[in-house]
N, C-alpha and C. Protein backbone atom coordinates (compact mmCIF):
# COMPACT_ATOMS: atom_id res chain seq x y z
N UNK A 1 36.31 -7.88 89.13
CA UNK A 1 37.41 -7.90 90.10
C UNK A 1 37.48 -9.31 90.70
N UNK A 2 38.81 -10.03 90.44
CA UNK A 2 38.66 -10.93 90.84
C UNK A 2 38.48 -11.36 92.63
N UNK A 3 38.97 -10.78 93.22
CA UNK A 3 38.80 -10.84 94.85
C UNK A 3 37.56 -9.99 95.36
N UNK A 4 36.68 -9.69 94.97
CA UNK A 4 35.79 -8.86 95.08
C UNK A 4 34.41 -9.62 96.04
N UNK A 5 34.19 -10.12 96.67
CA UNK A 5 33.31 -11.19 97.40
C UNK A 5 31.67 -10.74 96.78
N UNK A 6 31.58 -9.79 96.46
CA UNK A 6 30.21 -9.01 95.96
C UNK A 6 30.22 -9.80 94.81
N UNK A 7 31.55 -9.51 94.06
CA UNK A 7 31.59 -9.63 92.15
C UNK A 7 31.20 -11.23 92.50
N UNK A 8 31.91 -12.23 93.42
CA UNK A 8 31.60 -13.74 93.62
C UNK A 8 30.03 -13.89 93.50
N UNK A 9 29.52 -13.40 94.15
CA UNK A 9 28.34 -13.23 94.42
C UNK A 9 27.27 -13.36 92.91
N UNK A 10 27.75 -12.24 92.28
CA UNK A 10 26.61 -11.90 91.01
C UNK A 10 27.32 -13.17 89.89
N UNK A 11 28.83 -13.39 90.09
CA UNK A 11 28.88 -14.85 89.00
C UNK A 11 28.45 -16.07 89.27
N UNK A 12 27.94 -15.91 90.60
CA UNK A 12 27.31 -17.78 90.99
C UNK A 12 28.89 -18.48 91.33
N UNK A 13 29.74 -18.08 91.90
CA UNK A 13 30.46 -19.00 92.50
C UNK A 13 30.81 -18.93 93.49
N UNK A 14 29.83 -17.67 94.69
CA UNK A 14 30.20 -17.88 95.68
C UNK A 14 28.02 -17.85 96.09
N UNK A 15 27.60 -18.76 96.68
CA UNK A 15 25.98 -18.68 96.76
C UNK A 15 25.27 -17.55 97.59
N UNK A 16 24.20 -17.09 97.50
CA UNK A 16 23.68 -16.23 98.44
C UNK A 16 22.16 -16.33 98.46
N UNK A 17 21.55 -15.94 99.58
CA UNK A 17 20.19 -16.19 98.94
C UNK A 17 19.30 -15.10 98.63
N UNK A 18 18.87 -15.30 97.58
CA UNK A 18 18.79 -13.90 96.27
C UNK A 18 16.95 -13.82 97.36
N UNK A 19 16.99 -12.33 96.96
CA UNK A 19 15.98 -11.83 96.63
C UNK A 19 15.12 -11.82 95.97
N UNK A 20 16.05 -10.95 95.12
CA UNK A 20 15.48 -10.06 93.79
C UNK A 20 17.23 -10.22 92.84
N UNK A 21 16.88 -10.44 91.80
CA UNK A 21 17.99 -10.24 90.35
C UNK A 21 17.49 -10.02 89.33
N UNK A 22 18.06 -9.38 88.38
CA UNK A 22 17.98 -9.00 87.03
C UNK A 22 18.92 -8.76 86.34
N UNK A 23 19.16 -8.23 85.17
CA UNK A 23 20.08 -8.52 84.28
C UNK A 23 21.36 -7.04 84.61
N UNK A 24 20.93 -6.05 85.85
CA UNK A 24 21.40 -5.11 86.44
C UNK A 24 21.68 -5.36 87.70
N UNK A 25 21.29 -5.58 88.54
CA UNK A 25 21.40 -5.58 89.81
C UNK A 25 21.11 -7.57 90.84
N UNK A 26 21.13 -7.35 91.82
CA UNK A 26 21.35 -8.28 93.24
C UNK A 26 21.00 -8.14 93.99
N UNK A 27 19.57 -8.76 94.37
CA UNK A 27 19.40 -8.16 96.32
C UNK A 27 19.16 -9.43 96.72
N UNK A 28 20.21 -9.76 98.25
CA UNK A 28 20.17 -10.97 98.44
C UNK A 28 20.24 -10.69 100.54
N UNK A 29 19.92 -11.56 101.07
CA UNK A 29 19.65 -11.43 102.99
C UNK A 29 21.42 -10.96 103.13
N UNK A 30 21.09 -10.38 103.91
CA UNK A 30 22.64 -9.79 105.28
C UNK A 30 22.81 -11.25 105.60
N UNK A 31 24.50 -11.63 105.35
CA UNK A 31 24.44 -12.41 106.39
C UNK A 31 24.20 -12.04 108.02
N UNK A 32 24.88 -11.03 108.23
CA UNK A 32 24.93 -10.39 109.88
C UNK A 32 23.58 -9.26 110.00
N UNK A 33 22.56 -10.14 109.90
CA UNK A 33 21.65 -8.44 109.73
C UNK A 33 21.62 -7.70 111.00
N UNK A 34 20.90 -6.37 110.51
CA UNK A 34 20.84 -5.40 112.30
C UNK A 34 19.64 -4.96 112.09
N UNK A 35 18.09 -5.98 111.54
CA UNK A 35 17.53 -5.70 111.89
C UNK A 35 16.85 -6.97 111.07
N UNK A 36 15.32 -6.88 111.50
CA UNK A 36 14.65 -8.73 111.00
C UNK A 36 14.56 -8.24 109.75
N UNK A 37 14.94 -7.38 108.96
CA UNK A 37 14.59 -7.15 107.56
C UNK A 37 16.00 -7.03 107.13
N UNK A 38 17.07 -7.56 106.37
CA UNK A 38 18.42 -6.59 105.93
C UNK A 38 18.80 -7.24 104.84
N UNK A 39 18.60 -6.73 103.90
CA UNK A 39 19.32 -6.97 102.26
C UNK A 39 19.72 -6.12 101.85
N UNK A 40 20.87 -6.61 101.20
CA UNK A 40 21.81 -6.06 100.02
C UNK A 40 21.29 -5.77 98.85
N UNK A 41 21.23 -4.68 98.60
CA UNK A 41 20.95 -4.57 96.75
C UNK A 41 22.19 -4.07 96.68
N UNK A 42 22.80 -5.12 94.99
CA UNK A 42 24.03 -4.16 94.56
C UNK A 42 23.93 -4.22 92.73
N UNK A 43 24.92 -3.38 92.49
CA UNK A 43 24.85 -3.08 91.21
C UNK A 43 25.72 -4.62 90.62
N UNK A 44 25.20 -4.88 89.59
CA UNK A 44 26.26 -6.69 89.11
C UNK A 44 27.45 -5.85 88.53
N UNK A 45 27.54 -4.81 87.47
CA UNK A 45 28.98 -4.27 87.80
C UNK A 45 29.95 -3.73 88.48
N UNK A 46 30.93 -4.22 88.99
CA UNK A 46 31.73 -3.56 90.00
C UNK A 46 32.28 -1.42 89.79
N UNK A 47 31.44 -1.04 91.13
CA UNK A 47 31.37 0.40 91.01
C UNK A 47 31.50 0.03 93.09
N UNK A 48 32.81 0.76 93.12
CA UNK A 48 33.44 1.25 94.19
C UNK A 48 32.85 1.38 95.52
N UNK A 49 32.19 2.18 95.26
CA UNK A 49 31.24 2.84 96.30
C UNK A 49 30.80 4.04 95.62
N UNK A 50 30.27 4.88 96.50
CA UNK A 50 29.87 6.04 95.67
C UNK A 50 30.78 7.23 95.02
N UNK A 51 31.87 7.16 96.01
CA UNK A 51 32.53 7.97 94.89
C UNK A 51 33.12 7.70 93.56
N UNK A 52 32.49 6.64 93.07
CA UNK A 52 32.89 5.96 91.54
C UNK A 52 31.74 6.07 90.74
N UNK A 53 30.49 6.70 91.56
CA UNK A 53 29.04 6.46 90.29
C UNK A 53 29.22 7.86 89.52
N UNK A 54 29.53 7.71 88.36
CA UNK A 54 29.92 8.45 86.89
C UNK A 54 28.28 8.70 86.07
N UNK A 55 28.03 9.59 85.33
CA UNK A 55 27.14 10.00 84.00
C UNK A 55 27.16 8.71 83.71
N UNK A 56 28.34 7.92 83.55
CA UNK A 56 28.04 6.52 82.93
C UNK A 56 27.56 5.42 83.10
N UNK A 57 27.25 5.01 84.37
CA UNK A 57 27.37 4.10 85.67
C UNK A 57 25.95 4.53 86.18
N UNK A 58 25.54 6.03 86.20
CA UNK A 58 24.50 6.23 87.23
C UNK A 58 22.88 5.48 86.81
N UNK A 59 23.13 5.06 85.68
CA UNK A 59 21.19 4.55 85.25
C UNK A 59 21.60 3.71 86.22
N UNK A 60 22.57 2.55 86.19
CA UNK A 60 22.31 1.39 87.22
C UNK A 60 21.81 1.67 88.58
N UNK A 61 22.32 2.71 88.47
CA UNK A 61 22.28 2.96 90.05
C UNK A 61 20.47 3.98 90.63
N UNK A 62 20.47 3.94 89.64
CA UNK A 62 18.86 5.02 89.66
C UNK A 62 17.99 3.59 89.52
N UNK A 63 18.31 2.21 88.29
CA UNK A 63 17.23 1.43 88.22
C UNK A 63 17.03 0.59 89.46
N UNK A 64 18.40 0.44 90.55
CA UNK A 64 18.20 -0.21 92.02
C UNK A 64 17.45 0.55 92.50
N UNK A 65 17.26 1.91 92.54
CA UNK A 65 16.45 2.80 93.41
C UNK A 65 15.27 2.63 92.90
N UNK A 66 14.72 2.23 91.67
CA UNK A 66 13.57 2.36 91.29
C UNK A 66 13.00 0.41 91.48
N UNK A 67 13.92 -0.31 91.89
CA UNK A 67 13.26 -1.58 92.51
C UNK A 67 13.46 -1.59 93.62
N UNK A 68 13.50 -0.76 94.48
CA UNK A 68 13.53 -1.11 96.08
C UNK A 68 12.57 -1.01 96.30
N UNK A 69 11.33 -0.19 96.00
CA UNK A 69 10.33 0.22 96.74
C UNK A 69 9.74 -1.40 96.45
N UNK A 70 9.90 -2.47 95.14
CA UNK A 70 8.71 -3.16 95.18
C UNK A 70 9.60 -4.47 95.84
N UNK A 71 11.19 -4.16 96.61
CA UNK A 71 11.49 -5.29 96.85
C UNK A 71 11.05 -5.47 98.32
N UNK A 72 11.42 -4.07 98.48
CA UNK A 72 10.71 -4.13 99.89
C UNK A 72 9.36 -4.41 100.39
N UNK A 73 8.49 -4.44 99.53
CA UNK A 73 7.19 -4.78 99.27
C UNK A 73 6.59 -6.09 99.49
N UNK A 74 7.56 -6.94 99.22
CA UNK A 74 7.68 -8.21 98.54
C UNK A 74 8.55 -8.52 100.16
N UNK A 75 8.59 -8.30 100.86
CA UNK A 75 8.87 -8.25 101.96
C UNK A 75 8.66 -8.30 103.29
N UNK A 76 7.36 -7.39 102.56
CA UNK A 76 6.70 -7.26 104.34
C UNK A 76 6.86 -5.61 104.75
N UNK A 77 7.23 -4.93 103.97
CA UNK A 77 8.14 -3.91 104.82
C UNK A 77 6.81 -2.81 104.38
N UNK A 78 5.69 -2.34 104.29
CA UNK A 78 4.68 -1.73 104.31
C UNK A 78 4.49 -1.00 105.59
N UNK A 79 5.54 -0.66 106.58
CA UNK A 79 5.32 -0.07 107.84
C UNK A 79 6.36 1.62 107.16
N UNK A 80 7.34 1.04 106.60
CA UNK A 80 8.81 2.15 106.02
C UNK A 80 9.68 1.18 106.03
N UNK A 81 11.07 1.47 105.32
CA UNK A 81 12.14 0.84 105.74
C UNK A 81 13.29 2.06 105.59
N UNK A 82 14.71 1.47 105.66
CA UNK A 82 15.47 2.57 105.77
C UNK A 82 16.75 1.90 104.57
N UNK A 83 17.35 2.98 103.56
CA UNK A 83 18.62 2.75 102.95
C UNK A 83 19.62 3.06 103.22
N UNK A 84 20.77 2.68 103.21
CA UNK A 84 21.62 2.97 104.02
C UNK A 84 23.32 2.60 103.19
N UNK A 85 23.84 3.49 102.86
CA UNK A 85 24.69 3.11 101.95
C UNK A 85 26.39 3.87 102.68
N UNK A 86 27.59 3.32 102.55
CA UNK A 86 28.53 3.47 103.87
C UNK A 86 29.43 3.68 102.38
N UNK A 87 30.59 4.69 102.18
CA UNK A 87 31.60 4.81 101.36
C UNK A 87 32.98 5.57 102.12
N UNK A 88 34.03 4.29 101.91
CA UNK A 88 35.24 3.95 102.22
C UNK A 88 35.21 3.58 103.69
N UNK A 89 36.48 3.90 103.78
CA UNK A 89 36.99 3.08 105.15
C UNK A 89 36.26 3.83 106.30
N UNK A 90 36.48 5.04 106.63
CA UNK A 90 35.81 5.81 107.53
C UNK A 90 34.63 6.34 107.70
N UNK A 91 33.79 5.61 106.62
CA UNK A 91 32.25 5.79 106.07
C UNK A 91 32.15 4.05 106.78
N UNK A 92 32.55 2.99 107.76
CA UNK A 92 32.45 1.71 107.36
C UNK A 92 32.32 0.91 106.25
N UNK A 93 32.43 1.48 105.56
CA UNK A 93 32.39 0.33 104.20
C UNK A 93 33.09 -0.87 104.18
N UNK A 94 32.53 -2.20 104.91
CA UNK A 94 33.44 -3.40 104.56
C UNK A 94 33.89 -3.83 103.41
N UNK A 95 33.14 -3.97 102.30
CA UNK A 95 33.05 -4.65 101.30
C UNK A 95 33.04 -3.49 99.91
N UNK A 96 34.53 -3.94 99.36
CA UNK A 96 34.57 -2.44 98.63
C UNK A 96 33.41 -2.60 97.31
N UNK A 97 32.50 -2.63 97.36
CA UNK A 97 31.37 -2.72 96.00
C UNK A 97 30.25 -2.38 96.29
N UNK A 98 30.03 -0.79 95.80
CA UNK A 98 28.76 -0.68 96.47
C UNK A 98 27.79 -1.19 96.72
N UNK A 99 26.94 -1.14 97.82
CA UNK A 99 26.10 -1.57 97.81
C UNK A 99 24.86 -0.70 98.76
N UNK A 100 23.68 -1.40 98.78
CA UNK A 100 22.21 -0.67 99.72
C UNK A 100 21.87 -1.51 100.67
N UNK A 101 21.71 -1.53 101.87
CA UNK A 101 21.31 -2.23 103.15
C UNK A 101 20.06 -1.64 102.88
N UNK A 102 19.31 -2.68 102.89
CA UNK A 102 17.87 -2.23 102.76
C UNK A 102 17.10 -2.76 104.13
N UNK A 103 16.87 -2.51 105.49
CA UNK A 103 16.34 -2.63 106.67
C UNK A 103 15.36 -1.77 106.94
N UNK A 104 14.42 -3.04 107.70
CA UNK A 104 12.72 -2.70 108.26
C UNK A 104 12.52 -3.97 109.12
N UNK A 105 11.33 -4.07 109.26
CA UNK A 105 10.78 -4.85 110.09
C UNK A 105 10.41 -5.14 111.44
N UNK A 106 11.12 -3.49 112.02
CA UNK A 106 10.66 -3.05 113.01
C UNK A 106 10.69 -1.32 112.91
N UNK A 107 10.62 -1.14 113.99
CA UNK A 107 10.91 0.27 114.66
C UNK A 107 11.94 0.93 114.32
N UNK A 108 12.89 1.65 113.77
CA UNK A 108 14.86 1.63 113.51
C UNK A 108 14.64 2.51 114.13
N UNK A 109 16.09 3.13 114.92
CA UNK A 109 16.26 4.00 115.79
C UNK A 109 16.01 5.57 115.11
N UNK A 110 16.07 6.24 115.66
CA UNK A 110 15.96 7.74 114.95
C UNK A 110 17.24 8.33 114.92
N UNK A 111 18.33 7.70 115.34
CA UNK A 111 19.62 8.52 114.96
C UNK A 111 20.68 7.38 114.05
N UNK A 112 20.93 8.06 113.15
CA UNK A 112 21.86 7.40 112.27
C UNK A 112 23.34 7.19 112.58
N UNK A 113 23.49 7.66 113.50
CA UNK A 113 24.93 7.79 114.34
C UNK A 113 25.17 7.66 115.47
């Protein structure tokens, strides 16, 4: 997608500072974080939000889940952290491409709302 600020992101023409990458996925710092820990993991193909992850689409989305635990690791985050994923407009979703807020580094509140 060409206007896609995420898709900018995984082609290298808009910079971010990476995490974690692979030949699937992106985890790179919040710019605005809401907590001392906040990265993005996203899938490098453009998939909506969640109501777009298909039979076809879903390994990507299972192999981000299966590198969070060691990104977070790689982190600092050995206390817990929290995932946190927002779909469409009234879910907040800024940025239409899914993605995982991955936050820790302290205490997080106990209500999600």
């Amino acid at each position: 997608m060409n206007d896609c600020i995420f898709c900018k992101l995984v082609d290298g023409s808009i910079p971010s500072r990476k995490v974690y990458e692979d030949d699937k996925m992106l985890a790179f710092y919040d710019l605005e974080p809401q907590a001392p820990v906040h990265v993005l993991a996203i899938p490098k193909m453009h998939i909506g939000c969640v109501d777009e992850i298909t039979e076809d689409n879903s390994e990507v989305i299972a192999h981000i889940f299966a590198k969070l635990p060691a990104i977070a690791a790689s982190l600092g985050l050995e206390n817990g952290y929290r995932v946190v994923t927002n779909c469409g407009r009234e879910g907040c979703q800024s940025v239409m491409h899914l993605h995982f807020h991955l936050l820790g580094g302290t205490q997080l509140g106990g209500r999600m709302v």
